[in-house]
C-alpha atoms as a PDB file:
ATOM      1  CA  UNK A   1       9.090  -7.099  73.490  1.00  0.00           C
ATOM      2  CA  UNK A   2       8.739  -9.730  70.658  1.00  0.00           C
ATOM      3  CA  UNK A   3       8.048 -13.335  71.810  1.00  0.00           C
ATOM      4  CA  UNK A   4      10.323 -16.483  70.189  1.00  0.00           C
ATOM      5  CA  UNK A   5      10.714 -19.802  70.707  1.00  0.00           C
ATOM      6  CA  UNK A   6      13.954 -19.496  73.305  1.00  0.00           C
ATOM      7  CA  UNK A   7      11.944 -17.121  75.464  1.00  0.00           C
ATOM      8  CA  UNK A   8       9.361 -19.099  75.684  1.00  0.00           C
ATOM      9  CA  UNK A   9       8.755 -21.520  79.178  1.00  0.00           C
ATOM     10  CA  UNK A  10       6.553 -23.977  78.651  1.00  0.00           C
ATOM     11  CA  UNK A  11       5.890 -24.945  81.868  1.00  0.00           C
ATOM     12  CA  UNK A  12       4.350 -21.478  83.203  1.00  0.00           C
ATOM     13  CA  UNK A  13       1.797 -21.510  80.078  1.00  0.00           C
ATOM     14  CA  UNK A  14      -1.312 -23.356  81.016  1.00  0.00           C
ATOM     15  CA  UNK A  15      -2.814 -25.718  78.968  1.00  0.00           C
ATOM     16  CA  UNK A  16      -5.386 -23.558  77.525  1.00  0.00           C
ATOM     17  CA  UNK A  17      -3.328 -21.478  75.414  1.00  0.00           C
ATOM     18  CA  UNK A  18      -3.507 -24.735  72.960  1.00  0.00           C
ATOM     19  CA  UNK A  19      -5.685 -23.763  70.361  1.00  0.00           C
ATOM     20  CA  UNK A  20      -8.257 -26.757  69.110  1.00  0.00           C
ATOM     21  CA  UNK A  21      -6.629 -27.106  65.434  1.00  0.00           C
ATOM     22  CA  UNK A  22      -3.599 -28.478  67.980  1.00  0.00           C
ATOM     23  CA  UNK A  23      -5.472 -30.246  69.982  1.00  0.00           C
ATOM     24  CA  UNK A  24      -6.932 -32.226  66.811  1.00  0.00           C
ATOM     25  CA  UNK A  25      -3.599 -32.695  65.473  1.00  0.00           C
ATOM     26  CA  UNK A  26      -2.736 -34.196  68.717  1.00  0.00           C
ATOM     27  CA  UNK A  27      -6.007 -36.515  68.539  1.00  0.00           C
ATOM     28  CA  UNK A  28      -4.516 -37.673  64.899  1.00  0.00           C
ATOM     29  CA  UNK A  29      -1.304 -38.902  66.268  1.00  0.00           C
ATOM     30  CA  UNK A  30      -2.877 -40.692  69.580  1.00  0.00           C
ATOM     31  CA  UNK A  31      -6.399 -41.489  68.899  1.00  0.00           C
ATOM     32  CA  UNK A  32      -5.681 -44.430  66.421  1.00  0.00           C
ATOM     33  CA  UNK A  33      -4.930 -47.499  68.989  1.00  0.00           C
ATOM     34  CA  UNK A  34      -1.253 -48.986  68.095  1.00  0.00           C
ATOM     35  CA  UNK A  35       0.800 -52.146  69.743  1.00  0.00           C
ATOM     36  CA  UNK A  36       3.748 -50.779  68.303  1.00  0.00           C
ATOM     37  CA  UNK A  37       3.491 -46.728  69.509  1.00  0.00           C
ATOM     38  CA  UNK A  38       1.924 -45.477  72.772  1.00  0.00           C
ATOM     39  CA  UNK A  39      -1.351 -43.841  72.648  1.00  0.00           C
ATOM     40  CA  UNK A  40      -3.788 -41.983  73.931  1.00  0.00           C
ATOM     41  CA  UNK A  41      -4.390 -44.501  77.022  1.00  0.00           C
ATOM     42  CA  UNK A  42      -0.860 -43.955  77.556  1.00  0.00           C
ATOM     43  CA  UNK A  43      -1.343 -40.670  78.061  1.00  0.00           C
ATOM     44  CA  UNK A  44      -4.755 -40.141  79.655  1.00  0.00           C
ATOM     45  CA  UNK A  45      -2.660 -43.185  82.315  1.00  0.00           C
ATOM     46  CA  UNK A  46       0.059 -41.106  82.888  1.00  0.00           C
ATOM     47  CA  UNK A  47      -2.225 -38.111  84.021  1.00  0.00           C
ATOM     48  CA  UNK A  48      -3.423 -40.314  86.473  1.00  0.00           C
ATOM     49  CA  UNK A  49      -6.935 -41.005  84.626  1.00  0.00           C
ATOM     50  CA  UNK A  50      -8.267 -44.565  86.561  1.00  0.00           C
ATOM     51  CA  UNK A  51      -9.127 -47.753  84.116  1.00  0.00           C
ATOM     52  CA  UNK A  52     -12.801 -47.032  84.425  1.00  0.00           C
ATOM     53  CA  UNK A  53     -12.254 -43.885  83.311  1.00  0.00           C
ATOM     54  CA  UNK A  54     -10.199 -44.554  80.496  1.00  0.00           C
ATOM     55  CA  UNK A  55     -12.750 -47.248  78.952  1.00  0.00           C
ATOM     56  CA  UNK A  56     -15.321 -44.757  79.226  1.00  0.00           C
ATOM     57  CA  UNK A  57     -13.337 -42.316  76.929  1.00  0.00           C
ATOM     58  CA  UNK A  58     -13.116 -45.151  74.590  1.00  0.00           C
ATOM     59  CA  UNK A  59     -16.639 -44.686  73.686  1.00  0.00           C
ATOM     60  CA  UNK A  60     -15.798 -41.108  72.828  1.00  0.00           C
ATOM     61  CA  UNK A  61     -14.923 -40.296  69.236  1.00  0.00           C
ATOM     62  CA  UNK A  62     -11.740 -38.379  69.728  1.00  0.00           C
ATOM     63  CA  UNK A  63     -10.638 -39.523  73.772  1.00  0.00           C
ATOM     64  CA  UNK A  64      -7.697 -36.983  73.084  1.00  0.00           C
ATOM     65  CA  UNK A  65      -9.634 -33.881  72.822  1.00  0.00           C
ATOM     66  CA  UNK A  66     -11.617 -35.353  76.288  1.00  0.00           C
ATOM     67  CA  UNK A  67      -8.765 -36.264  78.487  1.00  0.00           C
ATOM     68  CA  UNK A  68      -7.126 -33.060  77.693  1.00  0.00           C
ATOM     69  CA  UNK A  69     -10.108 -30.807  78.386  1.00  0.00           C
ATOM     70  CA  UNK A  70     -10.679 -32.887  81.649  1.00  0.00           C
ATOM     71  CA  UNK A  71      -6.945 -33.214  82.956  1.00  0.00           C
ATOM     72  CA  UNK A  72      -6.937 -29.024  82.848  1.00  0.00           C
ATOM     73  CA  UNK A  73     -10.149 -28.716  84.714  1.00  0.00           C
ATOM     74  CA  UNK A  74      -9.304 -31.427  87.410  1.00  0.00           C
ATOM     75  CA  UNK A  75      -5.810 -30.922  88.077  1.00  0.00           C
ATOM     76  CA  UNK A  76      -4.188 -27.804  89.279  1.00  0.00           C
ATOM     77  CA  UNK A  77      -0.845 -27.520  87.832  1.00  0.00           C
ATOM     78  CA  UNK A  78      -1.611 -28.845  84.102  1.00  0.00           C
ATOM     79  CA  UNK A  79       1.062 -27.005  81.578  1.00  0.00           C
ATOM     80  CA  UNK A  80       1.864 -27.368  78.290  1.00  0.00           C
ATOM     81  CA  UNK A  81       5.545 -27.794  79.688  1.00  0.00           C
ATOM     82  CA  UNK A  82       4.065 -30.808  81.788  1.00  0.00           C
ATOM     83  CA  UNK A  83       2.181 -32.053  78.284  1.00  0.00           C
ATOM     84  CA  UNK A  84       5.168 -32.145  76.226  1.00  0.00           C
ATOM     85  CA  UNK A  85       6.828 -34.462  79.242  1.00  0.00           C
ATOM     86  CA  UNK A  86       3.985 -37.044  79.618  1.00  0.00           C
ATOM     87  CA  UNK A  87       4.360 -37.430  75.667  1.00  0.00           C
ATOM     88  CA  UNK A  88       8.406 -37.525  75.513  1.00  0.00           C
ATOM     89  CA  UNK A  89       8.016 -40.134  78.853  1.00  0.00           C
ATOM     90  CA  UNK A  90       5.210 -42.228  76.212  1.00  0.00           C
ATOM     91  CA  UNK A  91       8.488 -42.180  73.545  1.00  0.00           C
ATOM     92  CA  UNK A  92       6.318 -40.270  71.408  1.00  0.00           C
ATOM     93  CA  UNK A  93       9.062 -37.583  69.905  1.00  0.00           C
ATOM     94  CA  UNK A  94       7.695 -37.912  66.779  1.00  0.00           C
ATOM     95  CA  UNK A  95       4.584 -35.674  68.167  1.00  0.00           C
ATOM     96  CA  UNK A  96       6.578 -33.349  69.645  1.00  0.00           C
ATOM     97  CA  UNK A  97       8.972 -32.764  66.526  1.00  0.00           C
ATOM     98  CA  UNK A  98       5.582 -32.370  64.015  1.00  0.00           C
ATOM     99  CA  UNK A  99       3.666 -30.106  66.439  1.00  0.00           C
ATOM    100  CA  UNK A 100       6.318 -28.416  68.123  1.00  0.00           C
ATOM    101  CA  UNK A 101       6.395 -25.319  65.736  1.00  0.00           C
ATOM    102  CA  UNK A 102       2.304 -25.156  65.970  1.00  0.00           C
ATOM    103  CA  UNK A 103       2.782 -25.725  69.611  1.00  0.00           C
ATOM    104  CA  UNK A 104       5.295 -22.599  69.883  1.00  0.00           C
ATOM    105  CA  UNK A 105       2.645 -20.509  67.526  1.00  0.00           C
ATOM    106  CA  UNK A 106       0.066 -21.049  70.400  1.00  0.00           C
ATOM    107  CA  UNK A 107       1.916 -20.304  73.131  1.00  0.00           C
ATOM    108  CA  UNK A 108       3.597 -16.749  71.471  1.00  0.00           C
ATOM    109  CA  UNK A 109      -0.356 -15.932  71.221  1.00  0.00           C
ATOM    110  CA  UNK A 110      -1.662 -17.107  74.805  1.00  0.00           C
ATOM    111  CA  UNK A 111       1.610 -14.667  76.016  1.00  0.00           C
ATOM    112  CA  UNK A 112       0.745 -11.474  74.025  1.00  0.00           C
ATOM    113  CA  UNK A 113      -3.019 -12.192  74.995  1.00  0.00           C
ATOM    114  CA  UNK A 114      -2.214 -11.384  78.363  1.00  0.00           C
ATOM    115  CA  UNK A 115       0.294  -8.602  77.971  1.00  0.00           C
ATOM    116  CA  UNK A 116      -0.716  -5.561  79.256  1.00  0.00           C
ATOM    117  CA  UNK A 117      -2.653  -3.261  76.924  1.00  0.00           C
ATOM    118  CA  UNK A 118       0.110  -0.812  75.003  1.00  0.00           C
ATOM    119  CA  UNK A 119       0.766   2.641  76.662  1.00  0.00           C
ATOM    120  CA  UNK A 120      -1.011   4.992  75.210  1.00  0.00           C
ATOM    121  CA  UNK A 121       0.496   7.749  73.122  1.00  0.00           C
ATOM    122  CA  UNK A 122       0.244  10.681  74.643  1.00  0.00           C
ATOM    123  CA  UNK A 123      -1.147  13.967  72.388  1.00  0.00           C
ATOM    124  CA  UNK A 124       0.601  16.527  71.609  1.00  0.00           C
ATOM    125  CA  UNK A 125      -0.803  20.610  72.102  1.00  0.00           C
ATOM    126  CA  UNK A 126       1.254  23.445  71.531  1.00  0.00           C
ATOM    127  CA  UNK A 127       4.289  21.154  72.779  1.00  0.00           C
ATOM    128  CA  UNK A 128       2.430  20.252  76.414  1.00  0.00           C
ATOM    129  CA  UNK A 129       1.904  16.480  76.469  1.00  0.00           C
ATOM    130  CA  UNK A 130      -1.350  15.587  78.007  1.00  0.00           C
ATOM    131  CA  UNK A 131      -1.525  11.875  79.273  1.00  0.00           C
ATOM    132  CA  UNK A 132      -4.761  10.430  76.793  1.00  0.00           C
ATOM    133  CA  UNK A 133      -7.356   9.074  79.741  1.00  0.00           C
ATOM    134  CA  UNK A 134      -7.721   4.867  79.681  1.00  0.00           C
ATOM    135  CA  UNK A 135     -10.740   3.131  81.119  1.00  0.00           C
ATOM    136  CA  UNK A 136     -12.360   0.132  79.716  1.00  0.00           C
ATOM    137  CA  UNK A 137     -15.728   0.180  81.753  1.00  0.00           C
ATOM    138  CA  UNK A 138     -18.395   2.619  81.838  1.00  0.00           C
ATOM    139  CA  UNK A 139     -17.531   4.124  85.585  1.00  0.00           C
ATOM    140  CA  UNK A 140     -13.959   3.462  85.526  1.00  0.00           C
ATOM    141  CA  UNK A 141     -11.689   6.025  86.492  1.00  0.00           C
ATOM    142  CA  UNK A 142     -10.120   7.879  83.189  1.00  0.00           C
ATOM    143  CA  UNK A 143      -6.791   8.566  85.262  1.00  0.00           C
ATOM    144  CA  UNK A 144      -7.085   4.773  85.788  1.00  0.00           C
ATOM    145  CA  UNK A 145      -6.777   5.572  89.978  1.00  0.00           C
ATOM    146  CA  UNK A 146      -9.783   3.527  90.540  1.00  0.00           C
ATOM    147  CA  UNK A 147     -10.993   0.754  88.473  1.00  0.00           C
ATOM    148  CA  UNK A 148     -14.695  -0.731  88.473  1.00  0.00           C
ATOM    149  CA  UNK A 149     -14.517  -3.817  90.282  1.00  0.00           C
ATOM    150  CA  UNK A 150     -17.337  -6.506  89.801  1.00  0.00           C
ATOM    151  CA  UNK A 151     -18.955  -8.872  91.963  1.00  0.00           C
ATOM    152  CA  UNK A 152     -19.190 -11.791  88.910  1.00  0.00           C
ATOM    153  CA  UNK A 153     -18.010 -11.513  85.033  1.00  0.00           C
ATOM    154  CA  UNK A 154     -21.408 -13.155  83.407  1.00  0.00           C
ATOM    155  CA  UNK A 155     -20.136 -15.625  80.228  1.00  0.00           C
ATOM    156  CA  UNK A 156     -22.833 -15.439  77.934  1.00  0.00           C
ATOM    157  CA  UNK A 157     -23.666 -15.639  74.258  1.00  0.00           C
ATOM    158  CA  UNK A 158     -26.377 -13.500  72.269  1.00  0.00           C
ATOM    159  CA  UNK A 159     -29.220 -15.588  72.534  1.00  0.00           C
ATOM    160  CA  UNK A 160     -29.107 -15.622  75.995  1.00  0.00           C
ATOM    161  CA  UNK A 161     -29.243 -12.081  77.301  1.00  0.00           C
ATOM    162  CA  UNK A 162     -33.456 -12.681  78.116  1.00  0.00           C
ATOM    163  CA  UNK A 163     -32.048 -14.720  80.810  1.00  0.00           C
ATOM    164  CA  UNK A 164     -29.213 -12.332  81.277  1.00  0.00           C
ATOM    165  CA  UNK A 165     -31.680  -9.508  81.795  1.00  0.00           C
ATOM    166  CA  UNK A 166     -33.765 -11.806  84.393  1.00  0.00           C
ATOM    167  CA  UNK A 167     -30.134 -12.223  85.838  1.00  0.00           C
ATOM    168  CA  UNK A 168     -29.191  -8.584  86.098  1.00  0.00           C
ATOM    169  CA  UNK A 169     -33.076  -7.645  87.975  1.00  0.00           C
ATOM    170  CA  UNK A 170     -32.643 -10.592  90.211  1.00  0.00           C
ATOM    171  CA  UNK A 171     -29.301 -10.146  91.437  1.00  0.00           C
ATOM    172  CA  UNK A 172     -28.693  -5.871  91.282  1.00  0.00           C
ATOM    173  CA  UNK A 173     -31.687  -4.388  91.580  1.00  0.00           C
ATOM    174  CA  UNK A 174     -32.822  -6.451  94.815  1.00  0.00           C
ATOM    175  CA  UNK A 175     -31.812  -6.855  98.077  1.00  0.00           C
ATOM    176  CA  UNK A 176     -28.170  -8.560  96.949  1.00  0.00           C
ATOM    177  CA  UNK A 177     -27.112  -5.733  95.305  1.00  0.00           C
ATOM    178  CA  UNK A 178     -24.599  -7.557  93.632  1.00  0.00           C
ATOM    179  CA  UNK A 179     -22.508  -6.004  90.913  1.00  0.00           C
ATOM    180  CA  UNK A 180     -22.260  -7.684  87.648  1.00  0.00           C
ATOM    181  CA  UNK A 181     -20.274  -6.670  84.351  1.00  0.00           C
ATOM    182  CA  UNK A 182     -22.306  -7.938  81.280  1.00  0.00           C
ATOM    183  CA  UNK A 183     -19.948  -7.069  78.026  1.00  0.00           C
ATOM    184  CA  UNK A 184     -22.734  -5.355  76.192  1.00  0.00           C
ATOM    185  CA  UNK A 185     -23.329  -3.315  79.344  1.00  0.00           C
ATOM    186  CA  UNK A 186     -21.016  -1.941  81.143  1.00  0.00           C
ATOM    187  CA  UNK A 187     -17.763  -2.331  78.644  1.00  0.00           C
ATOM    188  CA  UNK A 188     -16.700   0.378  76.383  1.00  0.00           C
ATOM    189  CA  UNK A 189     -16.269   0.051  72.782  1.00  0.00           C
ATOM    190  CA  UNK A 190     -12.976   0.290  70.961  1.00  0.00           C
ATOM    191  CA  UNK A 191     -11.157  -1.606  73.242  1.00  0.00           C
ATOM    192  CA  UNK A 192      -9.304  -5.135  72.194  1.00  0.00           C
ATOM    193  CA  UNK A 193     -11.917  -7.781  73.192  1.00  0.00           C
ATOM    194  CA  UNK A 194      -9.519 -10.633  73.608  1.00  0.00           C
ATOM    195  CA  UNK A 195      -7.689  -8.345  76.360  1.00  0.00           C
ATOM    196  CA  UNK A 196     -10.236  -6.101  77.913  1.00  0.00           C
ATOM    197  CA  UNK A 197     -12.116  -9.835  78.777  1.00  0.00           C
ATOM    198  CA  UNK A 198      -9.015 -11.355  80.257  1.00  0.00           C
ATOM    199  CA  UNK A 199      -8.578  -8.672  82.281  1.00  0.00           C
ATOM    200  CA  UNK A 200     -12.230  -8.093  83.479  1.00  0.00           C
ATOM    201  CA  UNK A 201     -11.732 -12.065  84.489  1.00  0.00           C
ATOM    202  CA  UNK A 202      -8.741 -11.628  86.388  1.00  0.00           C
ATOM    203  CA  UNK A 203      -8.352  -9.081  87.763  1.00  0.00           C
ATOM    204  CA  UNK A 204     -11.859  -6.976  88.074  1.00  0.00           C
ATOM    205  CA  UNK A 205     -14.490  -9.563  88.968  1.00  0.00           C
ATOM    206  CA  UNK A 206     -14.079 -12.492  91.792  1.00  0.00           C
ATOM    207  CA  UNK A 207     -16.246 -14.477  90.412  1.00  0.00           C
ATOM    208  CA  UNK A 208     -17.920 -15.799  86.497  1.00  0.00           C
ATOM    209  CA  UNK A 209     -21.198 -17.258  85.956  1.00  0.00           C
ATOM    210  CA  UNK A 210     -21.639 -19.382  83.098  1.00  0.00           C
ATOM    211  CA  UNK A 211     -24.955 -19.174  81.322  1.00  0.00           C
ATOM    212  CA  UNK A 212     -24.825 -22.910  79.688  1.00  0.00           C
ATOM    213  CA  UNK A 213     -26.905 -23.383  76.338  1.00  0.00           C
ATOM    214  CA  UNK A 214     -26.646 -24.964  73.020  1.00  0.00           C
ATOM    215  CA  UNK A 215     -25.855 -21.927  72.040  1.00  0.00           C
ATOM    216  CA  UNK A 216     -22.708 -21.338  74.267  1.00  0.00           C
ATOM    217  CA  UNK A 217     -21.072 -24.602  72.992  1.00  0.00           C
ATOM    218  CA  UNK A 218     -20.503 -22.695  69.377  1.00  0.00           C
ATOM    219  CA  UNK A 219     -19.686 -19.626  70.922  1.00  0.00           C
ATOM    220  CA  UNK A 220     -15.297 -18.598  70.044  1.00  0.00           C
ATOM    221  CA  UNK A 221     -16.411 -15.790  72.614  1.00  0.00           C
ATOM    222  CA  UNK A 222     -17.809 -18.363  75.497  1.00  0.00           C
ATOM    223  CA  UNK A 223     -15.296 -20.903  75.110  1.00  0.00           C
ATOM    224  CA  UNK A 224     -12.027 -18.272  75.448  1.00  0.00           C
ATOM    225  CA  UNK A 225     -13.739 -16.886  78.286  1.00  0.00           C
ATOM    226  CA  UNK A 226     -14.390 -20.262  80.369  1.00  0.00           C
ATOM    227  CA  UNK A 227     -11.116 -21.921  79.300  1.00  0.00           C
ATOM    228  CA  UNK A 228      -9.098 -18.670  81.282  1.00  0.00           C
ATOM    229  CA  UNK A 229     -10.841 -18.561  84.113  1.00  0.00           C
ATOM    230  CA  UNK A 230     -10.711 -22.474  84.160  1.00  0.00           C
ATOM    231  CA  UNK A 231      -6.403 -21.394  83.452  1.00  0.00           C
ATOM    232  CA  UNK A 232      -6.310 -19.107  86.613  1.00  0.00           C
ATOM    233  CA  UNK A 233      -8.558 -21.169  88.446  1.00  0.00           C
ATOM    234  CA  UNK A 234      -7.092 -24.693  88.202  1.00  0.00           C
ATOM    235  CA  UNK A 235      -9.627 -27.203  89.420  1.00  0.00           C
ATOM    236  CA  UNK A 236     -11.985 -24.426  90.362  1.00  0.00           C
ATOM    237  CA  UNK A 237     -10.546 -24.552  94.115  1.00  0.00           C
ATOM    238  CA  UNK A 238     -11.833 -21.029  94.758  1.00  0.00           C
ATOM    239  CA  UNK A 239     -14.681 -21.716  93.385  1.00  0.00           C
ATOM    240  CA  UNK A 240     -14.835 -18.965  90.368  1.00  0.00           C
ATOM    241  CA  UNK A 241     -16.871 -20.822  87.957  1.00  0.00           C
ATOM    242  CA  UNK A 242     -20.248 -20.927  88.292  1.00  0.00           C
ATOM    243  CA  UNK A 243     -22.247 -22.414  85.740  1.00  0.00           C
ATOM    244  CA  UNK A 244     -25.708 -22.020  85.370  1.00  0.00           C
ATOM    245  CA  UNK A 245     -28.330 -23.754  83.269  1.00  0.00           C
ATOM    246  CA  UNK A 246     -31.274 -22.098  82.718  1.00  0.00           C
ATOM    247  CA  UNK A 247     -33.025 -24.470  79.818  1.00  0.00           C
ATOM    248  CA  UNK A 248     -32.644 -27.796  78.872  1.00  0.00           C
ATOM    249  CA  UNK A 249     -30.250 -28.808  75.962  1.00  0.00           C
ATOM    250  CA  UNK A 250     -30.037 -31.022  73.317  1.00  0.00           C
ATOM    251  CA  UNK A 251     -25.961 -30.888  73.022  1.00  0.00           C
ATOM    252  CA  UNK A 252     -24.470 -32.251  75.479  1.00  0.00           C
ATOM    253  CA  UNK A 253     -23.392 -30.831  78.988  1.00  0.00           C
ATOM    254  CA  UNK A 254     -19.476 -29.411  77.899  1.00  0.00           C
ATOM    255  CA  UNK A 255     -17.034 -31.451  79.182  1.00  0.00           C
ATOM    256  CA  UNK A 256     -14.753 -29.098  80.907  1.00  0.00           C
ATOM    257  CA  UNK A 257     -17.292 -28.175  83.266  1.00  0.00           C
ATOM    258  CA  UNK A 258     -18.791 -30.999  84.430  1.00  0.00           C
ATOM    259  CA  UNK A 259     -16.545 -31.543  87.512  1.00  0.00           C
ATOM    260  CA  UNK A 260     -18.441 -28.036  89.078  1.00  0.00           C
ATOM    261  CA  UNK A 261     -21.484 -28.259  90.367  1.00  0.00           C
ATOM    262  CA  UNK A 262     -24.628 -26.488  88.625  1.00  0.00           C
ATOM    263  CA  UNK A 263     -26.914 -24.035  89.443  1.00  0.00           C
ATOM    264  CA  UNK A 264     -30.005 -25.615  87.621  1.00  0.00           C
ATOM    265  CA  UNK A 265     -32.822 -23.323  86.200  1.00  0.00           C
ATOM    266  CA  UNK A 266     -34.040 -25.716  83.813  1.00  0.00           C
ATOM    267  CA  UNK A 267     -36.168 -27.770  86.245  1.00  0.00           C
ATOM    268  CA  UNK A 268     -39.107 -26.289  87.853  1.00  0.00           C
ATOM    269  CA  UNK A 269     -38.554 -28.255  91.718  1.00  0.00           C
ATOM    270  CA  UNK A 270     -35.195 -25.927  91.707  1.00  0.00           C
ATOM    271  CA  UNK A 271     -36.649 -22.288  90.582  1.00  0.00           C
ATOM    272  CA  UNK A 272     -38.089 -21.602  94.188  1.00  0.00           C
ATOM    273  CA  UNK A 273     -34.403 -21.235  95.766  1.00  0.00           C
ATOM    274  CA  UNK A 274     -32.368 -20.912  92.512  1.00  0.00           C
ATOM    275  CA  UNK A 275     -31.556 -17.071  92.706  1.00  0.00           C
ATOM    276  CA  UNK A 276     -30.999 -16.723  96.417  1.00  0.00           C
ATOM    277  CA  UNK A 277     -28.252 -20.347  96.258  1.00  0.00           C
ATOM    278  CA  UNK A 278     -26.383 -18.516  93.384  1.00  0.00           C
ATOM    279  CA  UNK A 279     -26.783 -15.208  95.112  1.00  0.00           C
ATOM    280  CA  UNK A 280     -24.956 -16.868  98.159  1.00  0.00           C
ATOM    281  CA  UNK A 281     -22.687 -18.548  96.108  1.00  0.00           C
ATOM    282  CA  UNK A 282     -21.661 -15.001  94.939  1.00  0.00           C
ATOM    283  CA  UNK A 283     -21.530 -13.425  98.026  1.00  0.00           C
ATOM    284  CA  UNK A 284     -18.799 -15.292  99.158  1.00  0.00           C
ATOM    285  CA  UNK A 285     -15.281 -13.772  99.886  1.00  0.00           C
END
């Protein structure tokens, strides 16, 4: 069923399913500092951001982009619904009547992104209609009776699967046994990315390790990936984010992560217990 603007509720959509040309739309309405209009202070105050906090931000050269990207990793019920009411409280209508229709865009994709993948049809032989088989990993059940299910999704870009490798020997083929889906792996081709990977996040693994690089920060893949888990996670209370850094950077650490802690790789004193802490860590119920 087609998506429009009445059907759509704001307040179940999480704040992820704003795209970053909004979010820098949003930065050019608040980020310039006004005694006339509220801005961005206004905002990042009314999502309960403390005055330390804020005058940190100010150092940051668009505090928009950062208090938004924070507010949906700290807080559990952040919504677009609830970021369309902190701007009308700020008397800031003039944002929500430019942006609303970009706004609306966003959320219409974030809702088909998670629709169920499309029946298949089924094929047609000498009038007998045989059901065509659906799996989306390599040992799933083609009747779809009994998916794979995965101990941890790994998040990783290209130039990272050396690490990845040293991941999968560490972790499977020892005596934690653990079961992890790596894309490349164990994920069949033909399939929608954008869909299979949502629901390989939510609903097959318990768990995602991020493997953190400079790499990862300009990664479309990486980012869509950690934002929904961050979306069905809120605040990573049950702890399904894991990020991992296994070199050091020159970027900086991304933002929307650094409230979790890290499993560090990158300094030698931490090797010795690294994969048994994030083995544990995975192990959990």
């Amino acid at each position: 069923m087609a998506c429009s603007e009445d059907s759509v509720d704001f307040n179940k959509i999480p704040l992820v399913a704003l795209n970053h040309s909004v979010r820098k739309k949003l930065g050019l309405y608040l980020n310039p500092t006004s005694t006339v209009a509220a801005d961005w202070t206004t905002i990042a105050e009314s999502m309960d951001f403390s005055y330390l906090e804020i005058k940190n931000y100010e150092a940051c050269q668009n505090p928009t982009l950062k208090i938004l990207d924070d507010w949906q990793c700290r807080c559990s019920d952040t919504s677009v619904g609830k970021l369309l009411s902190l701007i009308e409280t700020a008397e800031r209508s003039d944002i929500i009547s430019d942006l609303k229709p970009s706004i609306v865009e966003d959320c219409i994709k974030y809702l088909k992104k998670q629709a169920e993948p499309p029946v298949q049809v089924p094929e047609i032989h000498s009038s007998v209609k045989t059901p065509e088989p659906y799996g989306i990993t390599m040992r799933d059940d083609p009747r779809g009776e009994c998916p794979e299910m995965f101990d941890a999704f790994i998040c990783y870009c290209e130039s990272d699967f050396t690490f990845v490798s040293e991941m999968i020997k560490e972790l499977e083929q020892t005596e934690y046994k653990l079961k992890l889906c790596v894309f490349d792996r164990d994920v069949l081709p033909g399939s929608c990315v954008w869909t299979i990977t949502s629901e390989l996040i939510e609903k097959r693994c318990r768990r995602m390790v991020v493997v953190i690089s400079d790499d990862y920060l300009d990664s479309e893949a990486c980012d869509f990936q950690t934002k929904f888990a961050l979306s069905i996670s809120p605040g990573a209370r049950s702890k399904r984010l894991i990020p991992v850094l296994y070199k050091s950077m020159k970027k900086p650490f991304p933002s929307i992560l650094r409230f979790l802690t890290v499993c560090d790789y990158s300094r030698q004193c931490t090797q010795a217990w690294f994969w048994s802490r994030l083995a544990r860590a995975l192990s959990l119920p």
